[in-house]
C-alpha atoms as a PDB file:
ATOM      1  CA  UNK A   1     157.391 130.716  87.035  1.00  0.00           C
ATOM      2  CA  UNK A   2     158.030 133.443  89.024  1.00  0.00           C
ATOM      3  CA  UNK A   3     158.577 135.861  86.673  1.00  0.00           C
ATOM      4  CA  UNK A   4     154.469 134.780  85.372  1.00  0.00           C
ATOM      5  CA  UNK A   5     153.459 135.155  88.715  1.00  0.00           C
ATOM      6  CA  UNK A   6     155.307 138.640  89.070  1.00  0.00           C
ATOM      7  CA  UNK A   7     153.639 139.779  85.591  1.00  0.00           C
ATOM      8  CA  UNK A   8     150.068 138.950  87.499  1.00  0.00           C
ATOM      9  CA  UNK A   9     150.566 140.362  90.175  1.00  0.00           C
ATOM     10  CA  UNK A  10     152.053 143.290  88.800  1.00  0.00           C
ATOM     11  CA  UNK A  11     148.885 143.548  87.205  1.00  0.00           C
ATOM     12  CA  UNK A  12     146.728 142.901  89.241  1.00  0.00           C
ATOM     13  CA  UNK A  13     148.990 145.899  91.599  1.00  0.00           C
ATOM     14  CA  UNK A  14     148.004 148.501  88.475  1.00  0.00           C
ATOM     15  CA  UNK A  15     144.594 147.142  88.457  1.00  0.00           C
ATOM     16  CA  UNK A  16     144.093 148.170  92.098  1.00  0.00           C
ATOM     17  CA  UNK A  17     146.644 151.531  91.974  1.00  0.00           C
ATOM     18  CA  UNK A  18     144.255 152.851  89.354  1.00  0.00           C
ATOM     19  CA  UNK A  19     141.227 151.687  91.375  1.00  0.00           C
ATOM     20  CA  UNK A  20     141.867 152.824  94.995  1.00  0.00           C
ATOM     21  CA  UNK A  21     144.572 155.719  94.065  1.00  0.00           C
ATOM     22  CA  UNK A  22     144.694 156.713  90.390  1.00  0.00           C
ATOM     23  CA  UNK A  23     147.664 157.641  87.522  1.00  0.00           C
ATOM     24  CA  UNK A  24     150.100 156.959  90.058  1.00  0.00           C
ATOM     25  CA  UNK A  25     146.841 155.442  91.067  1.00  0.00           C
ATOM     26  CA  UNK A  26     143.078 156.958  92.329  1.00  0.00           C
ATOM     27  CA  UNK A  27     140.608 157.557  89.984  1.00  0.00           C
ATOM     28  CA  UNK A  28     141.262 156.259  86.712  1.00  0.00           C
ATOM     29  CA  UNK A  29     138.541 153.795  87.931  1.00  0.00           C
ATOM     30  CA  UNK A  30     137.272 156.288  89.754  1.00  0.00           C
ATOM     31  CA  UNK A  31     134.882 154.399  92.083  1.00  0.00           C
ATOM     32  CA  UNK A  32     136.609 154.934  95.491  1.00  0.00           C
ATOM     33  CA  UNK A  33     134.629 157.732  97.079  1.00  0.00           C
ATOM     34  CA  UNK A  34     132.745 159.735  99.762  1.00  0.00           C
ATOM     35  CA  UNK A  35     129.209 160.964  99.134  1.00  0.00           C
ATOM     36  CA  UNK A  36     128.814 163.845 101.039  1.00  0.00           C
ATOM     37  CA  UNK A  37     125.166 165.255 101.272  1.00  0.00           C
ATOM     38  CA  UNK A  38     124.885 169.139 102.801  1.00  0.00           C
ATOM     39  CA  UNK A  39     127.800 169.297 105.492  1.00  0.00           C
ATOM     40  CA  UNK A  40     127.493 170.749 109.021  1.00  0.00           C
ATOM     41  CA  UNK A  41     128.864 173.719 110.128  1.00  0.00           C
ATOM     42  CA  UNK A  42     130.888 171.771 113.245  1.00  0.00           C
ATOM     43  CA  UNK A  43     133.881 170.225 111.886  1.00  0.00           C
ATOM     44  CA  UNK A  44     133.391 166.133 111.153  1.00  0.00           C
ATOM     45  CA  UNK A  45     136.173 163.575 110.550  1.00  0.00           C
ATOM     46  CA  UNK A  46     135.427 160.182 108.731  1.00  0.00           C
ATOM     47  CA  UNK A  47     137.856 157.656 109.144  1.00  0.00           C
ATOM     48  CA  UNK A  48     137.531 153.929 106.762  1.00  0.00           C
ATOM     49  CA  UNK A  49     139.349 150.899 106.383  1.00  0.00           C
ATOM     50  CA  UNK A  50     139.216 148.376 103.500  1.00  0.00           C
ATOM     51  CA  UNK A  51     140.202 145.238 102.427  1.00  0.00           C
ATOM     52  CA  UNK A  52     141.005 144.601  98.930  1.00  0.00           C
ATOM     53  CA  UNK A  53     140.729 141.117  97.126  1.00  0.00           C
ATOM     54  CA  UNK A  54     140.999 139.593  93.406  1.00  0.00           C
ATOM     55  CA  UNK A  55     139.113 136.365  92.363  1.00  0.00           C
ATOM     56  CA  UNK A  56     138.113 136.611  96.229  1.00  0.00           C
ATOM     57  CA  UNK A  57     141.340 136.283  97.795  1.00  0.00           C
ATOM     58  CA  UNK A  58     142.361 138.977  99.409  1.00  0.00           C
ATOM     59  CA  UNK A  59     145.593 141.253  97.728  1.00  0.00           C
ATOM     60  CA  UNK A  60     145.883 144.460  99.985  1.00  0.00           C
ATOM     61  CA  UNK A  61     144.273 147.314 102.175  1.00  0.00           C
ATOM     62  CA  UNK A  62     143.155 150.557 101.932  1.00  0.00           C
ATOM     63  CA  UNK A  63     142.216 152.864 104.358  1.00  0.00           C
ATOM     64  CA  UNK A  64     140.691 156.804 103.986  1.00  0.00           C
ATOM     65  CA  UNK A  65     140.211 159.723 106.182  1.00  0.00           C
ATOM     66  CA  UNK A  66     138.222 162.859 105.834  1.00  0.00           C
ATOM     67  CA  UNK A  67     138.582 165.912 107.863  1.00  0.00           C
ATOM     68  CA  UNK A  68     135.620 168.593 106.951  1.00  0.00           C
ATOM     69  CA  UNK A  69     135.935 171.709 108.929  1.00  0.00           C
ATOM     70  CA  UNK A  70     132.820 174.385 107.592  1.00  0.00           C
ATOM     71  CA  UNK A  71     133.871 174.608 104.101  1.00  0.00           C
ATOM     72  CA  UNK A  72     137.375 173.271 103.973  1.00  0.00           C
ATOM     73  CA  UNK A  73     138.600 169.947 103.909  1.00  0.00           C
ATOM     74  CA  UNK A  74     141.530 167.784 103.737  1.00  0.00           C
ATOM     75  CA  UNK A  75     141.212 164.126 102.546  1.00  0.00           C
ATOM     76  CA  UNK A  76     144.444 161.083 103.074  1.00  0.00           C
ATOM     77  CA  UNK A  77     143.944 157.741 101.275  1.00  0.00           C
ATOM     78  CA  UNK A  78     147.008 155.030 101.936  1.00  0.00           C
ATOM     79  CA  UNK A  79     146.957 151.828 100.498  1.00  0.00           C
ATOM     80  CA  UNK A  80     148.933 148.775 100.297  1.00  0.00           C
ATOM     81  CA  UNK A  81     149.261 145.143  98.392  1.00  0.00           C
ATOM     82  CA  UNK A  82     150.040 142.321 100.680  1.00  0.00           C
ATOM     83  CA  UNK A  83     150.142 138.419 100.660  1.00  0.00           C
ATOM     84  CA  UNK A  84     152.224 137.125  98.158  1.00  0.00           C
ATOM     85  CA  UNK A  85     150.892 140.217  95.563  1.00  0.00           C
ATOM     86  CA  UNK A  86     152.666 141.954  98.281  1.00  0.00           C
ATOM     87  CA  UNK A  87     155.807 140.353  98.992  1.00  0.00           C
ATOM     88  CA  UNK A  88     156.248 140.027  94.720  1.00  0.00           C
ATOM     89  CA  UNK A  89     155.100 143.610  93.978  1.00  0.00           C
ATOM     90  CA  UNK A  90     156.061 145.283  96.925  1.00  0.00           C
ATOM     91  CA  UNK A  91     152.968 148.382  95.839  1.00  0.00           C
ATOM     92  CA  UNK A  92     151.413 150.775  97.739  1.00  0.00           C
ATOM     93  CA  UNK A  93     150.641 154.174  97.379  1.00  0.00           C
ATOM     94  CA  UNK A  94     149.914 157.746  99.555  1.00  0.00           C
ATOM     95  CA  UNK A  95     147.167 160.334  98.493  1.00  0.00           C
ATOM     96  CA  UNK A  96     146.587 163.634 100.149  1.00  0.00           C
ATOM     97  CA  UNK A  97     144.280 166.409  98.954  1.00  0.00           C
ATOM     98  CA  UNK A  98     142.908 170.014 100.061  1.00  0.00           C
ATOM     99  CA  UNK A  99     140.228 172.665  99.222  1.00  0.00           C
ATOM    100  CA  UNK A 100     136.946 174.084  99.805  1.00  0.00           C
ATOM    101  CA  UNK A 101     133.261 172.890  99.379  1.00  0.00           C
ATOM    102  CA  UNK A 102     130.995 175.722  97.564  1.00  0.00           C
ATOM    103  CA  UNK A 103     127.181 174.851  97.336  1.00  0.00           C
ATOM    104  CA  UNK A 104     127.351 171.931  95.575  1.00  0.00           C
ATOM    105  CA  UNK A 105     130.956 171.786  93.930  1.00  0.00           C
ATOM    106  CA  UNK A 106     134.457 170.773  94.996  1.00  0.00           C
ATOM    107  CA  UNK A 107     137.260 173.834  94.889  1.00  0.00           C
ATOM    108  CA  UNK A 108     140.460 171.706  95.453  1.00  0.00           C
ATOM    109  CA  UNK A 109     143.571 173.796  96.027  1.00  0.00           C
ATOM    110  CA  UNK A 110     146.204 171.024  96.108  1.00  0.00           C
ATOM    111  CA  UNK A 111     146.795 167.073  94.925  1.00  0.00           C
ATOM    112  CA  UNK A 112     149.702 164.764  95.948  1.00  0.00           C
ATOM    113  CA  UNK A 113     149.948 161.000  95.137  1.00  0.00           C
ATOM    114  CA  UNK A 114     153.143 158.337  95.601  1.00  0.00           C
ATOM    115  CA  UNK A 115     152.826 155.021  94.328  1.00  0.00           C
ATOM    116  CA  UNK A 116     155.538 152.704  94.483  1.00  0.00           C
ATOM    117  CA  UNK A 117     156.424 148.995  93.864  1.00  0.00           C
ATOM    118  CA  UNK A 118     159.204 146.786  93.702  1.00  0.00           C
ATOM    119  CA  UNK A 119     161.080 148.428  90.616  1.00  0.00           C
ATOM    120  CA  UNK A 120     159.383 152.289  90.785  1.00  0.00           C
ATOM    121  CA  UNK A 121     158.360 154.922  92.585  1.00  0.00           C
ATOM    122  CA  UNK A 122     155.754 157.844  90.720  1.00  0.00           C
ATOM    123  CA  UNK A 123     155.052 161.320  92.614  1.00  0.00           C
ATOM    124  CA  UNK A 124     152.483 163.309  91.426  1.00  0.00           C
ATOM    125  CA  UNK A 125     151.738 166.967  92.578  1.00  0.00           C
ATOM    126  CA  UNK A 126     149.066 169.389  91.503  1.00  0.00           C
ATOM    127  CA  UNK A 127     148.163 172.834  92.313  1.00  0.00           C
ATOM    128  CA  UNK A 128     144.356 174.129  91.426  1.00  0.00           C
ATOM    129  CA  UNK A 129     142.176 177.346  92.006  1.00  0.00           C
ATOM    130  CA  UNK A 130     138.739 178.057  90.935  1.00  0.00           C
ATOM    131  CA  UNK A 131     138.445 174.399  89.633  1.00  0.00           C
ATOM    132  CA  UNK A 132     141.433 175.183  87.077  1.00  0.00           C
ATOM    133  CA  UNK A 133     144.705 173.468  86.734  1.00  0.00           C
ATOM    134  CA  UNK A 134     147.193 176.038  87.722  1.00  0.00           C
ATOM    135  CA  UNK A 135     150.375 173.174  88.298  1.00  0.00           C
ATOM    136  CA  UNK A 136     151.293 169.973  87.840  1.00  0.00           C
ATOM    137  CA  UNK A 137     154.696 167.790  88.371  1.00  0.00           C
ATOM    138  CA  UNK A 138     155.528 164.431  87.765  1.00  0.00           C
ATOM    139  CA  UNK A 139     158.388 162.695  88.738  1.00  0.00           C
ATOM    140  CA  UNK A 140     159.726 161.086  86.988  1.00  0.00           C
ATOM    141  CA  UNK A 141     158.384 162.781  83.365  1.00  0.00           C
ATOM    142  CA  UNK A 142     155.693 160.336  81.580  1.00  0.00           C
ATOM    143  CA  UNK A 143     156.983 159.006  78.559  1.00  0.00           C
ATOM    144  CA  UNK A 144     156.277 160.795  75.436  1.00  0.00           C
ATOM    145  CA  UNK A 145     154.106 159.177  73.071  1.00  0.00           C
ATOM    146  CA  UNK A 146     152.802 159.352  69.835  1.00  0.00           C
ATOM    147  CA  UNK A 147     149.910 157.731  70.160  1.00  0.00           C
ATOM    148  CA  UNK A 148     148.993 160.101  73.281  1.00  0.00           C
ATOM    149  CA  UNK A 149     146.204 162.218  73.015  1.00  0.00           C
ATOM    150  CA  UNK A 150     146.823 165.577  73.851  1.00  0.00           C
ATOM    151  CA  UNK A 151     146.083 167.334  76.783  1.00  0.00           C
ATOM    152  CA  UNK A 152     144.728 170.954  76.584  1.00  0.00           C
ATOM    153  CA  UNK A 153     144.265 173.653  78.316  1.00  0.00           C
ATOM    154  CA  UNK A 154     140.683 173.895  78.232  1.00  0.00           C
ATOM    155  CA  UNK A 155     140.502 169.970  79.357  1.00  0.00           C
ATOM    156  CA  UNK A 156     142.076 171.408  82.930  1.00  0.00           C
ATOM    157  CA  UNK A 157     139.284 173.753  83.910  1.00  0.00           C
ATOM    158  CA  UNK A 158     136.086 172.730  85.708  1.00  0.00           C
ATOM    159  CA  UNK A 159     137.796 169.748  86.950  1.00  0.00           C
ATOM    160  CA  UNK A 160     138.803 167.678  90.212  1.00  0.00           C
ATOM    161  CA  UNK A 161     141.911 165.944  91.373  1.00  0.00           C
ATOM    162  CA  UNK A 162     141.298 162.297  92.099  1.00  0.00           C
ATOM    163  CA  UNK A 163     141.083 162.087  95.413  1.00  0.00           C
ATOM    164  CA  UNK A 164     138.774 165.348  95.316  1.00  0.00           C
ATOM    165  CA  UNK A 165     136.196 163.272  93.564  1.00  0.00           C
ATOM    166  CA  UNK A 166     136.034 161.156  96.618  1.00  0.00           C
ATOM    167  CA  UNK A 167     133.611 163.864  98.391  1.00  0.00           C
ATOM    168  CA  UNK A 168     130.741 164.996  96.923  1.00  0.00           C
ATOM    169  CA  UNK A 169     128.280 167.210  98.399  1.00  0.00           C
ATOM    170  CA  UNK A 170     124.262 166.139  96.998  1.00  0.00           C
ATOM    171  CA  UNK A 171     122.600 168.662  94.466  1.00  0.00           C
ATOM    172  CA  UNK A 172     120.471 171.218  95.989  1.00  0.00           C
ATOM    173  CA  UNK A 173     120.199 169.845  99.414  1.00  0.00           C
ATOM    174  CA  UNK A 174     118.696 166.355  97.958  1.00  0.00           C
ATOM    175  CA  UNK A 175     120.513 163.663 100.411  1.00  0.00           C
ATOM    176  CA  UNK A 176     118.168 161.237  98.742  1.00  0.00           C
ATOM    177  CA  UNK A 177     120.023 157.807  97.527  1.00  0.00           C
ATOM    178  CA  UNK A 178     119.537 158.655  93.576  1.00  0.00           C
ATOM    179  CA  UNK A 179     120.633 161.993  94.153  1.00  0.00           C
ATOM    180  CA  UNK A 180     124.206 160.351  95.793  1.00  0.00           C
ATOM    181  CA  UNK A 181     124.714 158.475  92.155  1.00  0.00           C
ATOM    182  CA  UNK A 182     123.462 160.307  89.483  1.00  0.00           C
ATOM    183  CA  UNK A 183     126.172 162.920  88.284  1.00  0.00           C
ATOM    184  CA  UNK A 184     129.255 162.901  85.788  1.00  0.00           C
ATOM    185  CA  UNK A 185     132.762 163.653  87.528  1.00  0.00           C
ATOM    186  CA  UNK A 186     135.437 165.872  85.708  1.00  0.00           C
ATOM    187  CA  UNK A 187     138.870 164.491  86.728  1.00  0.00           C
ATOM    188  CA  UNK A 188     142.143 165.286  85.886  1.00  0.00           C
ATOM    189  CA  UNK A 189     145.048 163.439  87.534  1.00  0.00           C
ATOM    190  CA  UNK A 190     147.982 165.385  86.499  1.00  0.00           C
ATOM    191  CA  UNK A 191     148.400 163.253  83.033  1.00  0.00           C
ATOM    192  CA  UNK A 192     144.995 162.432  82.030  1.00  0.00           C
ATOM    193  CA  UNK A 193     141.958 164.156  81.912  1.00  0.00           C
ATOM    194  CA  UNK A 194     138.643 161.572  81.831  1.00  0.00           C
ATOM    195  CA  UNK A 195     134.771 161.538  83.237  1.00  0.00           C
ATOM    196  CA  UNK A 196     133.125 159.637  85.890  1.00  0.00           C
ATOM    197  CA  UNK A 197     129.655 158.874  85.010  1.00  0.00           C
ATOM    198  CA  UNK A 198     127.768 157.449  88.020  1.00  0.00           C
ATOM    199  CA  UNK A 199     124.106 156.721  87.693  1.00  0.00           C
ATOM    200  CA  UNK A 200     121.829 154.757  90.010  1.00  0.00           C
ATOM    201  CA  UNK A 201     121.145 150.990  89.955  1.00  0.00           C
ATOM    202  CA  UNK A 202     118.907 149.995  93.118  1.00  0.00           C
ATOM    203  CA  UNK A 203     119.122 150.164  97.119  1.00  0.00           C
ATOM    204  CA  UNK A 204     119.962 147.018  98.923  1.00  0.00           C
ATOM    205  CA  UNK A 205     120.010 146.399 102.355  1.00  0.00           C
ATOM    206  CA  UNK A 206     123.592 144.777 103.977  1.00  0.00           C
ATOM    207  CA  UNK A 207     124.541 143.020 107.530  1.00  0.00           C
ATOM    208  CA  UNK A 208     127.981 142.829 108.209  1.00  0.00           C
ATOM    209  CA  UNK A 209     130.091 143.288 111.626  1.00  0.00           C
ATOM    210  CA  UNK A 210     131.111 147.041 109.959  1.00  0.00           C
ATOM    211  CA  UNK A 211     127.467 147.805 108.979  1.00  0.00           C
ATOM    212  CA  UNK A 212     123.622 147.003 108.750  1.00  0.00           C
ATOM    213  CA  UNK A 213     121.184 148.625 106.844  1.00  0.00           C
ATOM    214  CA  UNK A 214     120.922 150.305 103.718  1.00  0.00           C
ATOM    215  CA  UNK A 215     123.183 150.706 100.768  1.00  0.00           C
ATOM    216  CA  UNK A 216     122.851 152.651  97.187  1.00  0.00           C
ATOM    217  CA  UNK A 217     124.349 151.139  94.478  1.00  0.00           C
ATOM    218  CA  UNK A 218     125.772 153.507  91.768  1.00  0.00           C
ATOM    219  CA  UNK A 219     126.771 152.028  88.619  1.00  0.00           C
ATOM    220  CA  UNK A 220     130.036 153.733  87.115  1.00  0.00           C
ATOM    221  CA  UNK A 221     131.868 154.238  83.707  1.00  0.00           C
ATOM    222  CA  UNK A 222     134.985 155.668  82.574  1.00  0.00           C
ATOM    223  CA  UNK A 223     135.156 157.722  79.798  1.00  0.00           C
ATOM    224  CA  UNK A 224     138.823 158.981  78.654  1.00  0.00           C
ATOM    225  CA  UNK A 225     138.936 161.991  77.388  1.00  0.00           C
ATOM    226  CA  UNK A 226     143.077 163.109  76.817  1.00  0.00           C
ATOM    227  CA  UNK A 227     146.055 162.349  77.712  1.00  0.00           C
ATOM    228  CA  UNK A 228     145.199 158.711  77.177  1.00  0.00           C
ATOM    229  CA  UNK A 229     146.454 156.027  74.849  1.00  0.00           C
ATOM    230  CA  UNK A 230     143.323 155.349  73.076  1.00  0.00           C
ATOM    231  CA  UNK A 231     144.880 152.035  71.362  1.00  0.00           C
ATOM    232  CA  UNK A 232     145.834 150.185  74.546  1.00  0.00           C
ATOM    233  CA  UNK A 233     144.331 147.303  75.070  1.00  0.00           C
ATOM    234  CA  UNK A 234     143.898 148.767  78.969  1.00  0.00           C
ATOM    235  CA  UNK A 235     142.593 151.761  77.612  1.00  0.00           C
ATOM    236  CA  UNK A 236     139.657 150.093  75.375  1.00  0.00           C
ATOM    237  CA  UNK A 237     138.991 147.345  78.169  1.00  0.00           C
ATOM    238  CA  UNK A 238     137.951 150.193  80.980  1.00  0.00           C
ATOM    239  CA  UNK A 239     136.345 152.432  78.577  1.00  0.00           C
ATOM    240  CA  UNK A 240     134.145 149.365  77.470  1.00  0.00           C
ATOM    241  CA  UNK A 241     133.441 147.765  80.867  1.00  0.00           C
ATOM    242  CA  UNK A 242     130.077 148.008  82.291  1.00  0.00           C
ATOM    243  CA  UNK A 243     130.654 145.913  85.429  1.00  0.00           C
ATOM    244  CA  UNK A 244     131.528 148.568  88.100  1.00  0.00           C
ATOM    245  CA  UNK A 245     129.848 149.415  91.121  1.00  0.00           C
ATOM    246  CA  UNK A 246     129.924 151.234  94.098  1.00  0.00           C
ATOM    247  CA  UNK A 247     127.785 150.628  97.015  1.00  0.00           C
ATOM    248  CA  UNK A 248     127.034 153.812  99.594  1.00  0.00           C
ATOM    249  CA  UNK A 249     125.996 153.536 103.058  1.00  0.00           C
ATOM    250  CA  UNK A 250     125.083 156.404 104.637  1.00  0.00           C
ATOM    251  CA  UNK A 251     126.820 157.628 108.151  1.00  0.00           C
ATOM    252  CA  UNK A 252     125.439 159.678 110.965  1.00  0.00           C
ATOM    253  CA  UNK A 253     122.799 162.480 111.303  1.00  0.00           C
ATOM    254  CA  UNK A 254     124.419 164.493 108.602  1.00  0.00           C
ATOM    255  CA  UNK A 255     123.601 161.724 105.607  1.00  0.00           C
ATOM    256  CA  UNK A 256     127.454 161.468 105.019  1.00  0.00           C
ATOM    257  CA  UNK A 257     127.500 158.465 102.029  1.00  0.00           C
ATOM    258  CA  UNK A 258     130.880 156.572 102.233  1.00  0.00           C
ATOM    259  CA  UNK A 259     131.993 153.280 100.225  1.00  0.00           C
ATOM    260  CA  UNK A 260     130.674 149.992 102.118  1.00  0.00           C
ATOM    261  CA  UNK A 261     131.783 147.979  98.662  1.00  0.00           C
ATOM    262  CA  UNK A 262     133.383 148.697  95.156  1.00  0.00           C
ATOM    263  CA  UNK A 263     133.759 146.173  92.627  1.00  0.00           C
ATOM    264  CA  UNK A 264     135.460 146.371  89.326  1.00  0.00           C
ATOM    265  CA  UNK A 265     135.982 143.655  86.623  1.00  0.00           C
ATOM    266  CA  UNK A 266     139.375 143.236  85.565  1.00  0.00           C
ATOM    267  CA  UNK A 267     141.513 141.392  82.941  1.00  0.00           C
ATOM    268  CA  UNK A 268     142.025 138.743  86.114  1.00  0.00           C
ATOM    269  CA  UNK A 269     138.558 138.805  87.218  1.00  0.00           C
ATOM    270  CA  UNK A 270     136.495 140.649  89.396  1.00  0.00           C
ATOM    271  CA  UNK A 271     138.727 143.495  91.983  1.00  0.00           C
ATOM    272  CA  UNK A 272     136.349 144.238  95.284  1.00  0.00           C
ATOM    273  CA  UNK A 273     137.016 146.597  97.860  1.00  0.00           C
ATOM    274  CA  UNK A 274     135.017 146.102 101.344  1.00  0.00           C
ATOM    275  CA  UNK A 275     134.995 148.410 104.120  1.00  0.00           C
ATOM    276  CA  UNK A 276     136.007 146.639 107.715  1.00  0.00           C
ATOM    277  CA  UNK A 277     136.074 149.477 109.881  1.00  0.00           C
ATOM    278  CA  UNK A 278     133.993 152.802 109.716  1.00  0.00           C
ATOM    279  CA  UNK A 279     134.660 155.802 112.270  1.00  0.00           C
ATOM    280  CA  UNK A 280     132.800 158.786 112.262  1.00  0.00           C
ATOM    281  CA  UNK A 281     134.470 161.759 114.859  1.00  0.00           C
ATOM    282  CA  UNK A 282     136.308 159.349 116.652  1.00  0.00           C
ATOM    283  CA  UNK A 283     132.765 157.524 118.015  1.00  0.00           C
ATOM    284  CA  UNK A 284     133.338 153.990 116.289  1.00  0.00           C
ATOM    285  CA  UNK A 285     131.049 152.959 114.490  1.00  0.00           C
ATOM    286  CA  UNK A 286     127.771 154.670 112.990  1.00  0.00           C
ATOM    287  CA  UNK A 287     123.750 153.916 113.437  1.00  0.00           C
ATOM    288  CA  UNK A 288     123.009 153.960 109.766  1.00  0.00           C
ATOM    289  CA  UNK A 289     120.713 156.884 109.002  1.00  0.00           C
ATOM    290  CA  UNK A 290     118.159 155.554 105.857  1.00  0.00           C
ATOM    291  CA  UNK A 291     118.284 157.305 102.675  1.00  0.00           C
ATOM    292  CA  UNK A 292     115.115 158.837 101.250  1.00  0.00           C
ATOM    293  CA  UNK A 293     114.821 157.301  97.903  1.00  0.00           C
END
């Protein structure tokens, strides 16, 4: 009995590693993000908390911070599984990432991510310049397999680190709420190399204690593209399922767009992370500014 409910849980732990953190967690969904229309010269810092529940219990918490100084920035995601997902799993994981902001792309310069759990521990570290892989190391090693598809080098330029595809600065100036969906992310997470395709659904409007007012609600896929297993069952089941969303409120007079919900349909059933706290320079929270649409 307790081994079944340590295989769930276990599962339901990689289910919400790859959602809020990644290989060794964020990004292989690829849905927990920051929207960032045209950033201010003065430096802004974006602080969020999360809760994080399966089948509508909760299973853990997540929390992200954003520092944005001019062009530079430095982003810090920590999460953690807790309740009895917790005490059997023991996961959580540690993101921190670095770079510039050019026009409208992402420059990151360096990408670490710890996950751990009850019987391992995964470190991944990346160095990148001009968009292009220049390091990687993972402890420990991945696994060969034959089954793997190969990474190349061409499949690490013009890409971002996980946590790097959290910010994203809108196209030409347009902070409208299409414009914050519709675009394909390159991401590479030190082992894998797949797309984010986000593409707009509808605005809602939302009430909640953390936030009232509008939302824009991206749909999102995940399309592998190396370094995968392309016969897993996991592997087939993400790059098939069409119920993910994100929904973006937008922050402040700058139109910053940060996560208010994610939800992602799992093996187990449906995996939603909520925002419960939003601070925005260390003011509390935010009067929503409305999108344009």
């Amino acid at each position: 009995m307790i081994r079944r409910l340590k295989s769930k849980a276990g599962y339901a732990a990689s289910g919400f590693r790859r959602a809020v953190l990644g290989r060794a967690g964020l990004g292989r969904v690829g849905l927990g993000f920051l929207a960032l229309a045209p950033l201010p010269a003065s430096a802004a810092s974006i602080e969020a908390n999360y809760d994080i529940s399966l089948l509508g219990l909760k299973i853990g918490v997540a929390a992200i911070k954003a520092d944005v100084l001019k062009d530079q920035y430095k982003l810090d995601v920590w999460s953690q599984l807790t309740g009895l997902a917790g005490v059997i799993t023991g996961g959580k994981g540690a993101a921190t990432s670095t770079g510039s902001i050019s026009g409208d792309r992402i420059l990151p310069t360096t990408f670490a991510v710890t996950t751990a759990n009850s019987d391992k521990s995964i470190t991944v570290r990346m160095a990148l310049a001009g968009g292009s892989v220049q390091a990687v190391e993972i402890k420990p090693p991945i696994e060969p397999r034959p089954d793997r598809i190969p990474v190349t080098e061409q499949n690490k330029r013009g890409v971002v680190d996980p946590l790097s595809a959290l910010l994203m600065p809108a196209s030409s100036g347009n902070a409208s709420s299409a414009a914050a969906c519709n675009r394909t992310i390159p991401v590479f997470d030190g082992a894998t190399r797949f797309d984010v395709k986000l593409s707009y659904a509808r605005q809602e409007t939302v009430r909640s204690p953390t936030y009232s007012g509008p939302v824009s609600v991206c749909r999102a896929r995940y399309l592998p593209i190396s370094g995968h297993r392309a016969d897993r069952t996991a592997t087939k089941f993400m790059e098939n399922n069409k119920d993910m969303e994100a929904w973006l409120m937008p922050v402040g007079e700058d139109r910053v767009f940060i996560p208010y919900r994610i939800s992602v349909r799992t093996p187990l059933g449906t995996t939603v992370i909520e925002a419960t706290r939003v601070n925005v320079n260390g003011n509390g929270p935010q009067m929503p500014v409305r999108a344009r649409n």
